[in-house]
PDB file of N, CA and C in Angstrom:
ATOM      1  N   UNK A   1      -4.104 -36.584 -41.826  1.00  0.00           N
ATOM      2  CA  UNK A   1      -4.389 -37.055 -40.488  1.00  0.00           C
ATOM      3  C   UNK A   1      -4.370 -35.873 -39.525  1.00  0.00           C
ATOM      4  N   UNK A   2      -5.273 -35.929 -38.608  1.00  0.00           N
ATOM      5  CA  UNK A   2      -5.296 -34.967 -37.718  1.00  0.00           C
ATOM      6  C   UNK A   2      -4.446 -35.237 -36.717  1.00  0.00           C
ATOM      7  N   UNK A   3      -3.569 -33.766 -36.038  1.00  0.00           N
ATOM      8  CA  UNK A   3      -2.826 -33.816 -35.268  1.00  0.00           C
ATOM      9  C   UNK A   3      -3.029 -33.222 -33.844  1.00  0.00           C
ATOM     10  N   UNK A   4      -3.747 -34.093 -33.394  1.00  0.00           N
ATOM     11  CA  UNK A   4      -4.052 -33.317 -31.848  1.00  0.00           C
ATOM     12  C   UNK A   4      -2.954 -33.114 -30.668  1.00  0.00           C
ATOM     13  N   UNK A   5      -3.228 -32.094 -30.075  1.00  0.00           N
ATOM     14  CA  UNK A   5      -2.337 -31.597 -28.697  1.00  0.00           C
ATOM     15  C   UNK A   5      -2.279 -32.631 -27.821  1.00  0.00           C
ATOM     16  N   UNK A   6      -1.572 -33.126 -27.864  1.00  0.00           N
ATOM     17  CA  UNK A   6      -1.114 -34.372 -26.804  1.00  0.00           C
ATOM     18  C   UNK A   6      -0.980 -33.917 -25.545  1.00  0.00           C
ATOM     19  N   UNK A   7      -1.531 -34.147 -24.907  1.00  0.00           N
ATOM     20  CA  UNK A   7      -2.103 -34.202 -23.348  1.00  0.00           C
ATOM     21  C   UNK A   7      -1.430 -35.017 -22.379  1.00  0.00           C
ATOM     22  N   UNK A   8      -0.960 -34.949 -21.300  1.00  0.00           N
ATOM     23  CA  UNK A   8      -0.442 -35.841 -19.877  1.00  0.00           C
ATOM     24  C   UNK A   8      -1.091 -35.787 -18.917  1.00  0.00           C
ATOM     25  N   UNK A   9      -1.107 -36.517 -18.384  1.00  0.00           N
ATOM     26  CA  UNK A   9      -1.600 -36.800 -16.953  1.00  0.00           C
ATOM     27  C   UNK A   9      -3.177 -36.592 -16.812  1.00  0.00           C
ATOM     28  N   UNK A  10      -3.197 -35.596 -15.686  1.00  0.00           N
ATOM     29  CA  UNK A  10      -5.149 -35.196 -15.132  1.00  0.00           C
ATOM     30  C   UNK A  10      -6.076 -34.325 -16.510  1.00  0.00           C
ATOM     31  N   UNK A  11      -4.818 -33.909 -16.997  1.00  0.00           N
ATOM     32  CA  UNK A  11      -5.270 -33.064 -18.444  1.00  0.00           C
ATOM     33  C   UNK A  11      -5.918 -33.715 -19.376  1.00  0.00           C
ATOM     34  N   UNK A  12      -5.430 -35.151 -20.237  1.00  0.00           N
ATOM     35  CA  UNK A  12      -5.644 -35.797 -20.977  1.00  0.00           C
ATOM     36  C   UNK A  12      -7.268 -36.199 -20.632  1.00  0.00           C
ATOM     37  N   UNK A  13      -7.835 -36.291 -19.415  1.00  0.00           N
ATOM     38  CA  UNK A  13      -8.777 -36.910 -19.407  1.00  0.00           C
ATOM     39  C   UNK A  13     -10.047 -35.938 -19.122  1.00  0.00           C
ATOM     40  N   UNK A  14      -9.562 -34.733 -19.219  1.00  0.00           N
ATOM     41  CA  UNK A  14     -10.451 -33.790 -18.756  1.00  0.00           C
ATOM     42  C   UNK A  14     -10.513 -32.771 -20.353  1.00  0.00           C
ATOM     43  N   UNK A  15     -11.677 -32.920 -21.126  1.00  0.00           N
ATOM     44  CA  UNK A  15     -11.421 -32.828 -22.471  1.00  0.00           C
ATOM     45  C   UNK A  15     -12.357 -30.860 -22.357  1.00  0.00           C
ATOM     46  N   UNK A  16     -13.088 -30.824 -21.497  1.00  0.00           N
ATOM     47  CA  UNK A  16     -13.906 -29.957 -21.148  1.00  0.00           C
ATOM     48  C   UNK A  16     -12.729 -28.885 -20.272  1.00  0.00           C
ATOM     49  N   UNK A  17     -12.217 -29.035 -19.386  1.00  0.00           N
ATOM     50  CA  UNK A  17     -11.038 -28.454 -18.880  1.00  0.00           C
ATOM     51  C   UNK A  17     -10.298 -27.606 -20.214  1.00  0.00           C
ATOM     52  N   UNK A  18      -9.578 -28.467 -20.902  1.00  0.00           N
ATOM     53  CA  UNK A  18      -9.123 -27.603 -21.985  1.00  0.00           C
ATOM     54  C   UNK A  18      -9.705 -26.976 -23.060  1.00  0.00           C
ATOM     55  N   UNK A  19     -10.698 -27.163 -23.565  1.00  0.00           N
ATOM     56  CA  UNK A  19     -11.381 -25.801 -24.064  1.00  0.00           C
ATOM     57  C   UNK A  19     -11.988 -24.677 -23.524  1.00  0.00           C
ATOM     58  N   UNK A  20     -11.705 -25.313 -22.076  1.00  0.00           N
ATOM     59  CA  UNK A  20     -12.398 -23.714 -21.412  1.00  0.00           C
ATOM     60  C   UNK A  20     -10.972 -23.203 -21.041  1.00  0.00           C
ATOM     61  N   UNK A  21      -9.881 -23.908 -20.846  1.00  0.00           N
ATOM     62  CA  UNK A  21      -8.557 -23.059 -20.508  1.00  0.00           C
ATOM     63  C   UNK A  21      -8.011 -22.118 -22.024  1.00  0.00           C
ATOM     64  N   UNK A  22      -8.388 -23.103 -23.608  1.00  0.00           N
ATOM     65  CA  UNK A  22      -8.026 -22.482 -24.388  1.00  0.00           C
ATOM     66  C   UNK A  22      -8.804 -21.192 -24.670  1.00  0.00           C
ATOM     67  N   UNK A  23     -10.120 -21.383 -24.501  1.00  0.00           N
ATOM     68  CA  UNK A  23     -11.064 -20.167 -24.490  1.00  0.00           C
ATOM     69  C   UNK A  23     -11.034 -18.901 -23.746  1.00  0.00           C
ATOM     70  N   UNK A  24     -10.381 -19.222 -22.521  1.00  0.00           N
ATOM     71  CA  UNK A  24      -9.607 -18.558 -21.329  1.00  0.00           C
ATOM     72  C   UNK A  24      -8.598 -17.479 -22.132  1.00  0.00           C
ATOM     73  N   UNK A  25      -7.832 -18.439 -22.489  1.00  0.00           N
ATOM     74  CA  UNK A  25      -6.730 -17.931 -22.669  1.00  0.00           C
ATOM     75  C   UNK A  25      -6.711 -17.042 -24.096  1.00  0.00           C
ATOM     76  N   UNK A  26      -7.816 -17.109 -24.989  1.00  0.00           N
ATOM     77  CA  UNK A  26      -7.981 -16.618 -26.210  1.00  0.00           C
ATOM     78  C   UNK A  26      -8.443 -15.325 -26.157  1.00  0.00           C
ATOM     79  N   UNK A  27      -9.012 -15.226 -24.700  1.00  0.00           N
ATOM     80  CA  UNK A  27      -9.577 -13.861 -24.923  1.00  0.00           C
ATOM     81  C   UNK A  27      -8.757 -12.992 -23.562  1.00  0.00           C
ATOM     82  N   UNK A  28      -7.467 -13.591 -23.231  1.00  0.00           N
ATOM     83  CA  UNK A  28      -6.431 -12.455 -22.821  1.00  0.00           C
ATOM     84  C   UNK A  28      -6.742 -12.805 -21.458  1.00  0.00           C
ATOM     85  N   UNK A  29      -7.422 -13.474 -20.918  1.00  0.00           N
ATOM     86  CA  UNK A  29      -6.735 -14.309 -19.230  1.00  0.00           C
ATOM     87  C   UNK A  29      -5.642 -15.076 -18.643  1.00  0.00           C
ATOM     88  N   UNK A  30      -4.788 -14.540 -17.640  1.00  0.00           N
ATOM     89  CA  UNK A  30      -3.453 -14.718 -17.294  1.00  0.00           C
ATOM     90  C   UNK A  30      -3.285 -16.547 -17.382  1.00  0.00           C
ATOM     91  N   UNK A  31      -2.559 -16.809 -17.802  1.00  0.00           N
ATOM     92  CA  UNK A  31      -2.626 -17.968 -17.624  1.00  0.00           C
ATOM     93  C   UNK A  31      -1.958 -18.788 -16.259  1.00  0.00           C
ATOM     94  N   UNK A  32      -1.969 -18.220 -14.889  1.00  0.00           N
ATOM     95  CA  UNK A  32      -2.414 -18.387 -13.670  1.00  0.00           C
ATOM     96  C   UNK A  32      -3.263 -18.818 -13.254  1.00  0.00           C
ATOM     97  N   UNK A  33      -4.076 -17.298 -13.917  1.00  0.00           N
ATOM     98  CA  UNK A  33      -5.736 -17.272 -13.175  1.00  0.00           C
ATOM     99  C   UNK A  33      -6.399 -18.817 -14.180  1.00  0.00           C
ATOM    100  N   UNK A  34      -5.844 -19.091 -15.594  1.00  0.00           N
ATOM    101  CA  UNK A  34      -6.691 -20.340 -16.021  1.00  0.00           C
ATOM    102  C   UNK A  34      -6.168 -21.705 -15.220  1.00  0.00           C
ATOM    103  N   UNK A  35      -5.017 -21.590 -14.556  1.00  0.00           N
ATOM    104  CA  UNK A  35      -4.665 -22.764 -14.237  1.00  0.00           C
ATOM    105  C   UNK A  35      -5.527 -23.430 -13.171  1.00  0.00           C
ATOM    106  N   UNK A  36      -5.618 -21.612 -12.071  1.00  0.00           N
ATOM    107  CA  UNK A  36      -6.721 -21.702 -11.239  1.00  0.00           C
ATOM    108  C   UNK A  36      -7.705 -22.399 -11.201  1.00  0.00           C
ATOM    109  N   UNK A  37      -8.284 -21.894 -12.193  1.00  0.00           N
ATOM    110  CA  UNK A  37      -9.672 -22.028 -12.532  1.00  0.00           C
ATOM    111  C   UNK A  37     -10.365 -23.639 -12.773  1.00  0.00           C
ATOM    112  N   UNK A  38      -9.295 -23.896 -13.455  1.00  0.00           N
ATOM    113  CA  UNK A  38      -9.305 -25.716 -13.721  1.00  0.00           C
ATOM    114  C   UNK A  38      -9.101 -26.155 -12.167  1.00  0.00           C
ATOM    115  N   UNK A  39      -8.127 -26.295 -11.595  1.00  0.00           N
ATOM    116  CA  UNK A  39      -8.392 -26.672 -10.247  1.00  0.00           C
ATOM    117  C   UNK A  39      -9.402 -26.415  -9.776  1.00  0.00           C
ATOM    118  N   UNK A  40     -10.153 -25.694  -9.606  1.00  0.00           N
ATOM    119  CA  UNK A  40     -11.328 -25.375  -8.693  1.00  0.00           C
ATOM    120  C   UNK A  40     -12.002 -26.288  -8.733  1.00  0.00           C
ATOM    121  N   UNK A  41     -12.337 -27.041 -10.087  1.00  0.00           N
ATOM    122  CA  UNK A  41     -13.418 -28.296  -9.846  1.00  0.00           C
ATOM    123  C   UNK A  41     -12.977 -29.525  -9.080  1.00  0.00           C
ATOM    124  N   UNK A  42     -11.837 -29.150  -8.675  1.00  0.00           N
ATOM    125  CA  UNK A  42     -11.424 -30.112  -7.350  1.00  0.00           C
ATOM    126  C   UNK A  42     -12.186 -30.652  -5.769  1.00  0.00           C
ATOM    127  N   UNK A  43     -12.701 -29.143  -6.095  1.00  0.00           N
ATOM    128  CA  UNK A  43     -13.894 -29.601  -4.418  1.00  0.00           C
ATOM    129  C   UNK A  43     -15.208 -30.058  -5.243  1.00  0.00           C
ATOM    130  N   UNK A  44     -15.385 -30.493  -6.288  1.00  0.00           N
ATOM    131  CA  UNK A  44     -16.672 -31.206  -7.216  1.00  0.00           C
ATOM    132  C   UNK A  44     -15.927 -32.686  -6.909  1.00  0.00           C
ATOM    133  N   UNK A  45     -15.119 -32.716  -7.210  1.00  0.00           N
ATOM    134  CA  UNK A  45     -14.547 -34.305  -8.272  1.00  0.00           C
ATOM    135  C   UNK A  45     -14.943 -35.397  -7.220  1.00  0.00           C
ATOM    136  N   UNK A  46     -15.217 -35.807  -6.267  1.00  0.00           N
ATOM    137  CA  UNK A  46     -16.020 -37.023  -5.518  1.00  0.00           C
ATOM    138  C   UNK A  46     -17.180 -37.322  -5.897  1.00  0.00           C
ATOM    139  N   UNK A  47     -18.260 -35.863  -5.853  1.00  0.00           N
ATOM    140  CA  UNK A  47     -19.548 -36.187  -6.682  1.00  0.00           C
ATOM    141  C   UNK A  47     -19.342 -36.339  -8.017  1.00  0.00           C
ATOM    142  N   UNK A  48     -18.703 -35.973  -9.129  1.00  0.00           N
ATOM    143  CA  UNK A  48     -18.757 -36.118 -10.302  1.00  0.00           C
ATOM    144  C   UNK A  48     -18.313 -37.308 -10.140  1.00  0.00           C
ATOM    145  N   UNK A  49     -17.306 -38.094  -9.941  1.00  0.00           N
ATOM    146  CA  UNK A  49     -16.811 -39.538  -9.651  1.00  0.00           C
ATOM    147  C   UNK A  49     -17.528 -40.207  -9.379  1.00  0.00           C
ATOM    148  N   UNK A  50     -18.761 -39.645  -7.969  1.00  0.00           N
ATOM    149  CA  UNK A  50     -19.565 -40.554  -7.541  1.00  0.00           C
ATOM    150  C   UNK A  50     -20.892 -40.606  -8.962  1.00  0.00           C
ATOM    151  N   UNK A  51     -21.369 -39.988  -9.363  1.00  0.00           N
ATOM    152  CA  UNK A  51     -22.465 -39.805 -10.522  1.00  0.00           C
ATOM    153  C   UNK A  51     -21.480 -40.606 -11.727  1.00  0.00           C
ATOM    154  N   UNK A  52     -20.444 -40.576 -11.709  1.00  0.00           N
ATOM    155  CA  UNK A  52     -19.445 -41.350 -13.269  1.00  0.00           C
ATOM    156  C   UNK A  52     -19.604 -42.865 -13.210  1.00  0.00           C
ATOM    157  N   UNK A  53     -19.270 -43.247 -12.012  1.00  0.00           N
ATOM    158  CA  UNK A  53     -19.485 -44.785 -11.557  1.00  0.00           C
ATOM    159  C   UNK A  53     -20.602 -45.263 -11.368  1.00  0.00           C
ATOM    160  N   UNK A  54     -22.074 -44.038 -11.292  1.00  0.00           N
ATOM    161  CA  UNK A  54     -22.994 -44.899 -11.621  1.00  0.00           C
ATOM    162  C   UNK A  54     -23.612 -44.812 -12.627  1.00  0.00           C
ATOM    163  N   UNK A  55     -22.860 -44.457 -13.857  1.00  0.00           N
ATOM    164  CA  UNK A  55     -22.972 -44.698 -14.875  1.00  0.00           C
ATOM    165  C   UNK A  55     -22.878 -46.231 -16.194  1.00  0.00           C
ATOM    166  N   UNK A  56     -23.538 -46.952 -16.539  1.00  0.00           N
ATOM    167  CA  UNK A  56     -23.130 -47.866 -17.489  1.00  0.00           C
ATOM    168  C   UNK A  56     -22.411 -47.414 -18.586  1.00  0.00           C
ATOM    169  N   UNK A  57     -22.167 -46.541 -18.920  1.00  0.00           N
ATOM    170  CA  UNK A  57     -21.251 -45.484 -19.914  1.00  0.00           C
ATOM    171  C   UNK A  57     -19.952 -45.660 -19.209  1.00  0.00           C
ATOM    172  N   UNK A  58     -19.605 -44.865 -18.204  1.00  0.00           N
ATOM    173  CA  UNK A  58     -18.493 -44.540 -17.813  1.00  0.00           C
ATOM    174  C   UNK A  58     -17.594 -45.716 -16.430  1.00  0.00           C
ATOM    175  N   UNK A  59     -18.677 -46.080 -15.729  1.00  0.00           N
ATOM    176  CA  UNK A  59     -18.446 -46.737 -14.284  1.00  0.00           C
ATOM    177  C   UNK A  59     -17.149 -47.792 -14.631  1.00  0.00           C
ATOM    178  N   UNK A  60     -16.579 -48.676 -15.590  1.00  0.00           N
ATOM    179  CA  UNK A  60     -15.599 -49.365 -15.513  1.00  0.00           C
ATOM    180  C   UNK A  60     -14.594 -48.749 -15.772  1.00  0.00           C
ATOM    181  N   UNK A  61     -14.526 -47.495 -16.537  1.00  0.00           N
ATOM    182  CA  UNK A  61     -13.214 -46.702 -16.720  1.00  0.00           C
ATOM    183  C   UNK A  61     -12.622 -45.939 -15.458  1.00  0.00           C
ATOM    184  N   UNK A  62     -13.685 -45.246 -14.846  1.00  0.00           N
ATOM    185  CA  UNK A  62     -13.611 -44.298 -13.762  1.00  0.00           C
ATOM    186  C   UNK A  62     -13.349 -45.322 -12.721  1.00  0.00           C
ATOM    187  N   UNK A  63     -13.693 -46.182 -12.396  1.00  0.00           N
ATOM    188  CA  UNK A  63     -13.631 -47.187 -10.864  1.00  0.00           C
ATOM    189  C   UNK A  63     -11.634 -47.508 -11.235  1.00  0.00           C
ATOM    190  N   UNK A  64     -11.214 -47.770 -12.365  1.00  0.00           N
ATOM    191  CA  UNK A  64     -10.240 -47.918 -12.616  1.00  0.00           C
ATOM    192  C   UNK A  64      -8.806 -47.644 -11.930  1.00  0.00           C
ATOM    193  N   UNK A  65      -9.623 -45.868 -11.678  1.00  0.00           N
ATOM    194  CA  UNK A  65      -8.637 -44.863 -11.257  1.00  0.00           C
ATOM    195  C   UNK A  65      -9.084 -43.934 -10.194  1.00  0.00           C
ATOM    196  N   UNK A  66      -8.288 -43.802  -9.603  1.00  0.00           N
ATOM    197  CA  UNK A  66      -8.340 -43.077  -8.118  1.00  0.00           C
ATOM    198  C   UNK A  66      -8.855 -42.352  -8.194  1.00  0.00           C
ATOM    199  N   UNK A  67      -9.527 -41.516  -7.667  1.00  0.00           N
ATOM    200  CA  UNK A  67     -10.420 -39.918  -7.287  1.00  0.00           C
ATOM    201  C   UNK A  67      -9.352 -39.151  -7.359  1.00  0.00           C
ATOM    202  N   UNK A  68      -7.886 -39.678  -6.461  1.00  0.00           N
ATOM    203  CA  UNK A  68      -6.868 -38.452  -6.335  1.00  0.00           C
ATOM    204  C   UNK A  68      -6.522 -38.323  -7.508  1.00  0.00           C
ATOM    205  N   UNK A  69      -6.340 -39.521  -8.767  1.00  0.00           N
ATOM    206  CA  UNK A  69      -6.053 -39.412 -10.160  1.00  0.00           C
ATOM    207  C   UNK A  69      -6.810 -38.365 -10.788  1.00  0.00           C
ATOM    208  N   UNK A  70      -8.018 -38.655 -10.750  1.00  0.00           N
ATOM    209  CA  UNK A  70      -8.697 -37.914 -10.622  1.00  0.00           C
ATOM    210  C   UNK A  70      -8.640 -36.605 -11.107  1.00  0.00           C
ATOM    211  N   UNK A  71      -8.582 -36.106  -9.838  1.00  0.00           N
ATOM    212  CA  UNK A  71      -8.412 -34.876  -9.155  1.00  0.00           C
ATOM    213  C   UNK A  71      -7.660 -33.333 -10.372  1.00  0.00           C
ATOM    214  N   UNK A  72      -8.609 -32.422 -10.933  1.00  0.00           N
ATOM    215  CA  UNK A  72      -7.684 -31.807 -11.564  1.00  0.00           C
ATOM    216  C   UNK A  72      -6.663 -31.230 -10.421  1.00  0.00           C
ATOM    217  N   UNK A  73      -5.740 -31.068 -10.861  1.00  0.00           N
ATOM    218  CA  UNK A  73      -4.128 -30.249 -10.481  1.00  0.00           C
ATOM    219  C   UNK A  73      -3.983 -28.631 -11.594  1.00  0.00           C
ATOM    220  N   UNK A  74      -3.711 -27.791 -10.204  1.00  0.00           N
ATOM    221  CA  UNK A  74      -2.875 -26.779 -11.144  1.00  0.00           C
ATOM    222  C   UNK A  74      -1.951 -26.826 -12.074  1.00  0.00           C
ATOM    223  N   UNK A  75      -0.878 -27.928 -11.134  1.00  0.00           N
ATOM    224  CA  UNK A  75       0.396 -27.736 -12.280  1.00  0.00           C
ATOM    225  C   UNK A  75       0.045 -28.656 -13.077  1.00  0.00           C
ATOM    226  N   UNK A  76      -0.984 -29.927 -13.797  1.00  0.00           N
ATOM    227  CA  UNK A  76      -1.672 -30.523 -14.878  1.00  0.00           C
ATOM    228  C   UNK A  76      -1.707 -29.082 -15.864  1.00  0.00           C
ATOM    229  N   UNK A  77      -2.354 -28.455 -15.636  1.00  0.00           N
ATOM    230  CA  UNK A  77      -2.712 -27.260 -16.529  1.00  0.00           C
ATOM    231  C   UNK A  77      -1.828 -26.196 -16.629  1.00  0.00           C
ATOM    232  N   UNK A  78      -0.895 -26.068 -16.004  1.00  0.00           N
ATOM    233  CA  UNK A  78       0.366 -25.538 -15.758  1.00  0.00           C
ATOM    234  C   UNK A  78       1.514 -26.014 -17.090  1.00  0.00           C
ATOM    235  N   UNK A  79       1.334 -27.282 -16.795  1.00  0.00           N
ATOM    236  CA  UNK A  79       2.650 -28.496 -17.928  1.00  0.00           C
ATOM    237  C   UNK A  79       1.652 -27.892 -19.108  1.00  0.00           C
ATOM    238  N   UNK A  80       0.488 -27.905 -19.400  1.00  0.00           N
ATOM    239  CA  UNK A  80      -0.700 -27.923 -20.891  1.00  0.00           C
ATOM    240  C   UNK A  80      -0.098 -26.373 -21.427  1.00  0.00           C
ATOM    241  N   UNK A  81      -0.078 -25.588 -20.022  1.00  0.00           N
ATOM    242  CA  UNK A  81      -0.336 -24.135 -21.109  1.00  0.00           C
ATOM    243  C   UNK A  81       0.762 -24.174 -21.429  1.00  0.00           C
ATOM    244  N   UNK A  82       2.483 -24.316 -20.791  1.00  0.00           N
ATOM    245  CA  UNK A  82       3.548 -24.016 -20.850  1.00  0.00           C
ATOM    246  C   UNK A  82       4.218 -25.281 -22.499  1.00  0.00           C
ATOM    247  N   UNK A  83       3.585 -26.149 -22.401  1.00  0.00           N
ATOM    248  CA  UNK A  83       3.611 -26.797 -23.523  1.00  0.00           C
ATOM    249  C   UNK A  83       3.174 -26.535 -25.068  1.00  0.00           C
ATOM    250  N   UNK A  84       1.774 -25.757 -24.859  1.00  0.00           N
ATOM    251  CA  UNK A  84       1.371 -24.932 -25.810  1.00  0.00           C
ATOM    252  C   UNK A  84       1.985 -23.882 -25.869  1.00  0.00           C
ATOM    253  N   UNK A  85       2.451 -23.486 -25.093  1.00  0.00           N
ATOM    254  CA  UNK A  85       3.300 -22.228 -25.621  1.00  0.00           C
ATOM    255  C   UNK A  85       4.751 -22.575 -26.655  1.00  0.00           C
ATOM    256  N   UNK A  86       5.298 -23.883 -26.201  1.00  0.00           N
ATOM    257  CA  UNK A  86       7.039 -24.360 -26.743  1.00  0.00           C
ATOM    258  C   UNK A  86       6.939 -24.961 -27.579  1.00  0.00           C
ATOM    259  N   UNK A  87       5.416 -25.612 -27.817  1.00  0.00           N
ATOM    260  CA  UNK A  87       5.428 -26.154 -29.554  1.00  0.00           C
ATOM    261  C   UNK A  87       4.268 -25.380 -30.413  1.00  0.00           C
ATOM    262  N   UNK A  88       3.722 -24.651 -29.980  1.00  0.00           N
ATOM    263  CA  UNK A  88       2.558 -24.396 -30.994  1.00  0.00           C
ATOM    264  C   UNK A  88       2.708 -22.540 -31.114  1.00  0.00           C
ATOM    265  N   UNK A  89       3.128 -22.114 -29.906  1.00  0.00           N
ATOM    266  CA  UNK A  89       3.497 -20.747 -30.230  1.00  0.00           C
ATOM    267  C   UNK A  89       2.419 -20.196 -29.675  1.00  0.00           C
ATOM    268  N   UNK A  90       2.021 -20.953 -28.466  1.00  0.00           N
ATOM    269  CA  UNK A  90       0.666 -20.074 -27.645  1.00  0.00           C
ATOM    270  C   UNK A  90      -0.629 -20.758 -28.235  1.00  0.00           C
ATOM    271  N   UNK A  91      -1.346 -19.963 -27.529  1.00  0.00           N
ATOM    272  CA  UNK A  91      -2.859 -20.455 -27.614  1.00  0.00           C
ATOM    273  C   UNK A  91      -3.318 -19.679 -28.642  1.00  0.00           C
ATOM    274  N   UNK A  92      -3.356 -18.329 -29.330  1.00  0.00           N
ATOM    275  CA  UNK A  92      -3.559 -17.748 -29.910  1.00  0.00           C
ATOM    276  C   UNK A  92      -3.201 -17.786 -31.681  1.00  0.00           C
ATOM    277  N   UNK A  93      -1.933 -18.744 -31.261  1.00  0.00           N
ATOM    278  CA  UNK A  93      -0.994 -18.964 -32.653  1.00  0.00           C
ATOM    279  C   UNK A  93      -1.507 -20.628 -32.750  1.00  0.00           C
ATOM    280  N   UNK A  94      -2.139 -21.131 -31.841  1.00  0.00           N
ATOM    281  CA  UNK A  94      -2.316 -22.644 -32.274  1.00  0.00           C
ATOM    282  C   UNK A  94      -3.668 -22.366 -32.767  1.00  0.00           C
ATOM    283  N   UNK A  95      -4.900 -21.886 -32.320  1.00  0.00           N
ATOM    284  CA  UNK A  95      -6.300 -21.266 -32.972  1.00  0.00           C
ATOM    285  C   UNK A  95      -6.450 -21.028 -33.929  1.00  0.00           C
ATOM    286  N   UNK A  96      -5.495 -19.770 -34.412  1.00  0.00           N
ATOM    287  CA  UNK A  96      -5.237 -19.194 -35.463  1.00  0.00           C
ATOM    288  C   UNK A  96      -4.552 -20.151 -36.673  1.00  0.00           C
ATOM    289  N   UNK A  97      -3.823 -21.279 -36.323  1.00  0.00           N
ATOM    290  CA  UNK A  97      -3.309 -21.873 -37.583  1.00  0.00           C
ATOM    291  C   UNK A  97      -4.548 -22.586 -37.905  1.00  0.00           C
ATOM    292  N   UNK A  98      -5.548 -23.135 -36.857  1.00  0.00           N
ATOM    293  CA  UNK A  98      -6.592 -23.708 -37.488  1.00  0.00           C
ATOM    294  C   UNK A  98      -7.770 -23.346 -37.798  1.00  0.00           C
ATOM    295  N   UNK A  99      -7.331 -22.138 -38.307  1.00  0.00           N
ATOM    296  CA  UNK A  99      -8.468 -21.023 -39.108  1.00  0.00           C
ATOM    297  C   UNK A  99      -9.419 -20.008 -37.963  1.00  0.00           C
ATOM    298  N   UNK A 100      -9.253 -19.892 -37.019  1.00  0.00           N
ATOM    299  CA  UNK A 100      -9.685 -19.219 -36.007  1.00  0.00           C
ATOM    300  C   UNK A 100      -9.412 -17.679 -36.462  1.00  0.00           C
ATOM    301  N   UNK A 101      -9.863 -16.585 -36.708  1.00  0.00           N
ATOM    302  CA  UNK A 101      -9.559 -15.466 -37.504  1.00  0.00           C
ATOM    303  C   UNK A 101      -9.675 -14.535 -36.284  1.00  0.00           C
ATOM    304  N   UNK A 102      -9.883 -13.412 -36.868  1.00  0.00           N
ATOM    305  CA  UNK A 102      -9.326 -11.859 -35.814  1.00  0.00           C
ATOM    306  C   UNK A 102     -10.679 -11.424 -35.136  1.00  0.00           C
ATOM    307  N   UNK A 103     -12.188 -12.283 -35.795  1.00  0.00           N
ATOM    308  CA  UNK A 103     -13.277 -11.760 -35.879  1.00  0.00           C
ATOM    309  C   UNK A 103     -14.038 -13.059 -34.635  1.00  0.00           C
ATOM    310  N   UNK A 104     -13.155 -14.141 -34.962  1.00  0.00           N
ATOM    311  CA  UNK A 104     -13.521 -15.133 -33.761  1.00  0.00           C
ATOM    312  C   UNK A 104     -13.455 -14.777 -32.746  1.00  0.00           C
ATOM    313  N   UNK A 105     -11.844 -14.237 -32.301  1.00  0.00           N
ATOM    314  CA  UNK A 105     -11.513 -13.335 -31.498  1.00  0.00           C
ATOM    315  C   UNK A 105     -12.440 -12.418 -30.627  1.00  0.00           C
ATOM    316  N   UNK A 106     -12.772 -11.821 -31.329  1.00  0.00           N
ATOM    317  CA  UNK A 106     -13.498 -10.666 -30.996  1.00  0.00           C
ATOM    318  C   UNK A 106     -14.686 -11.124 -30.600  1.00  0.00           C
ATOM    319  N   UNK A 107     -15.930 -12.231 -31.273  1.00  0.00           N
ATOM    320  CA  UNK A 107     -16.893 -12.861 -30.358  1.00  0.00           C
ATOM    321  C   UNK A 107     -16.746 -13.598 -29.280  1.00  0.00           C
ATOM    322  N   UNK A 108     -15.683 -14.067 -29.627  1.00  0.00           N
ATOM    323  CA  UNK A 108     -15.397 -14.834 -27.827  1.00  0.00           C
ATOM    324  C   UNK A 108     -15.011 -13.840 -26.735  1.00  0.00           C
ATOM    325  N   UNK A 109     -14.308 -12.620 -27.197  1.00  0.00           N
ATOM    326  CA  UNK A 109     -14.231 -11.927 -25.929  1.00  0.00           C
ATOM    327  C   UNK A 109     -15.615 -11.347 -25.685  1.00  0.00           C
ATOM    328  N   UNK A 110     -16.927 -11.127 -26.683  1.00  0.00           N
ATOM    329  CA  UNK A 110     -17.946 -10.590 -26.705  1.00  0.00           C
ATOM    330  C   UNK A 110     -18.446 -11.437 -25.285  1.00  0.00           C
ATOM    331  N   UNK A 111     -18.153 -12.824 -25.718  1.00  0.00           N
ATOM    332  CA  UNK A 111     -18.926 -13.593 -24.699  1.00  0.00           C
ATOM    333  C   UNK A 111     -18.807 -13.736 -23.513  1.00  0.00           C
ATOM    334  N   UNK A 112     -17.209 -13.820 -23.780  1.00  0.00           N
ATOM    335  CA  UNK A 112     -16.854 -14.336 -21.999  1.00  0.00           C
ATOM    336  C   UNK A 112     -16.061 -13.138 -21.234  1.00  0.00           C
ATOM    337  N   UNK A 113     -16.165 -11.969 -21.793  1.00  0.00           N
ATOM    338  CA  UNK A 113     -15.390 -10.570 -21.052  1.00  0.00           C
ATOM    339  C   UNK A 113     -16.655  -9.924 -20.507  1.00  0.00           C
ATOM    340  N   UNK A 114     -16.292  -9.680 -19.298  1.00  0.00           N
ATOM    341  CA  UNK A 114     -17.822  -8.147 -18.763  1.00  0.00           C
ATOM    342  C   UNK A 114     -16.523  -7.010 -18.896  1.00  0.00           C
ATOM    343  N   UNK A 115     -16.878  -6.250 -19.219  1.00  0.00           N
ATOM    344  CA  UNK A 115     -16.464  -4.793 -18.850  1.00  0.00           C
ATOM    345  C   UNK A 115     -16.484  -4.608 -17.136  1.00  0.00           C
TER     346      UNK A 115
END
């Protein structure tokens, strides 16, 4: 059985948020600046809310819950990284147990590092 990273709060529902924080964080960005970064789509989240609800896909889940629910939070991604760090041994050591190698590494910083 697969054992996924159990998630709380604004985190759990933002599935796109955390692979770009783990991706963040894989190729040696402070994990500040990722917490940042996830917040930022905070001045989006009314239009994305507003485009979710008029969705037949999504509109009864999202109407559910508040915009402020909503809303990513720093410290949401704050509790994620500091959690990955106390059970999995970081972002780097949780990748790596699931076969993520030294060479993955190295293309993802290809991708997402400028000099």
């Amino acid at each position: 059985m697969t054992r996924w990273i159990e998630l709380d709060g604004a985190v759990r529902k933002d599935r796109t948020g955390v692979i770009v924080a783990l991706a963040l964080l894989a190729v040696g960005v402070a994990p500040e600046v990722v917490a940042q970064d996830y917040a930022a789509s905070a001045t989006l989240i009314e239009a994305i809310v507003a485009r979710l609800r008029a969705s037949p896909t999504y509109a009864d889940s999202v109407t559910r819950i508040s915009t402020s629910e909503q809303t990513p939070k720093v410290t949401a991604m704050q509790r994620f990284i500091a959690r990955l760090g106390a059970e999995y041994g970081g972002c780097d050591r949780w990748l790596a147990d699931r076969g993520f190698d030294t060479d993955d590494f190295a293309r993802l910083r290809l991708k997402l590092l400028r000099e």
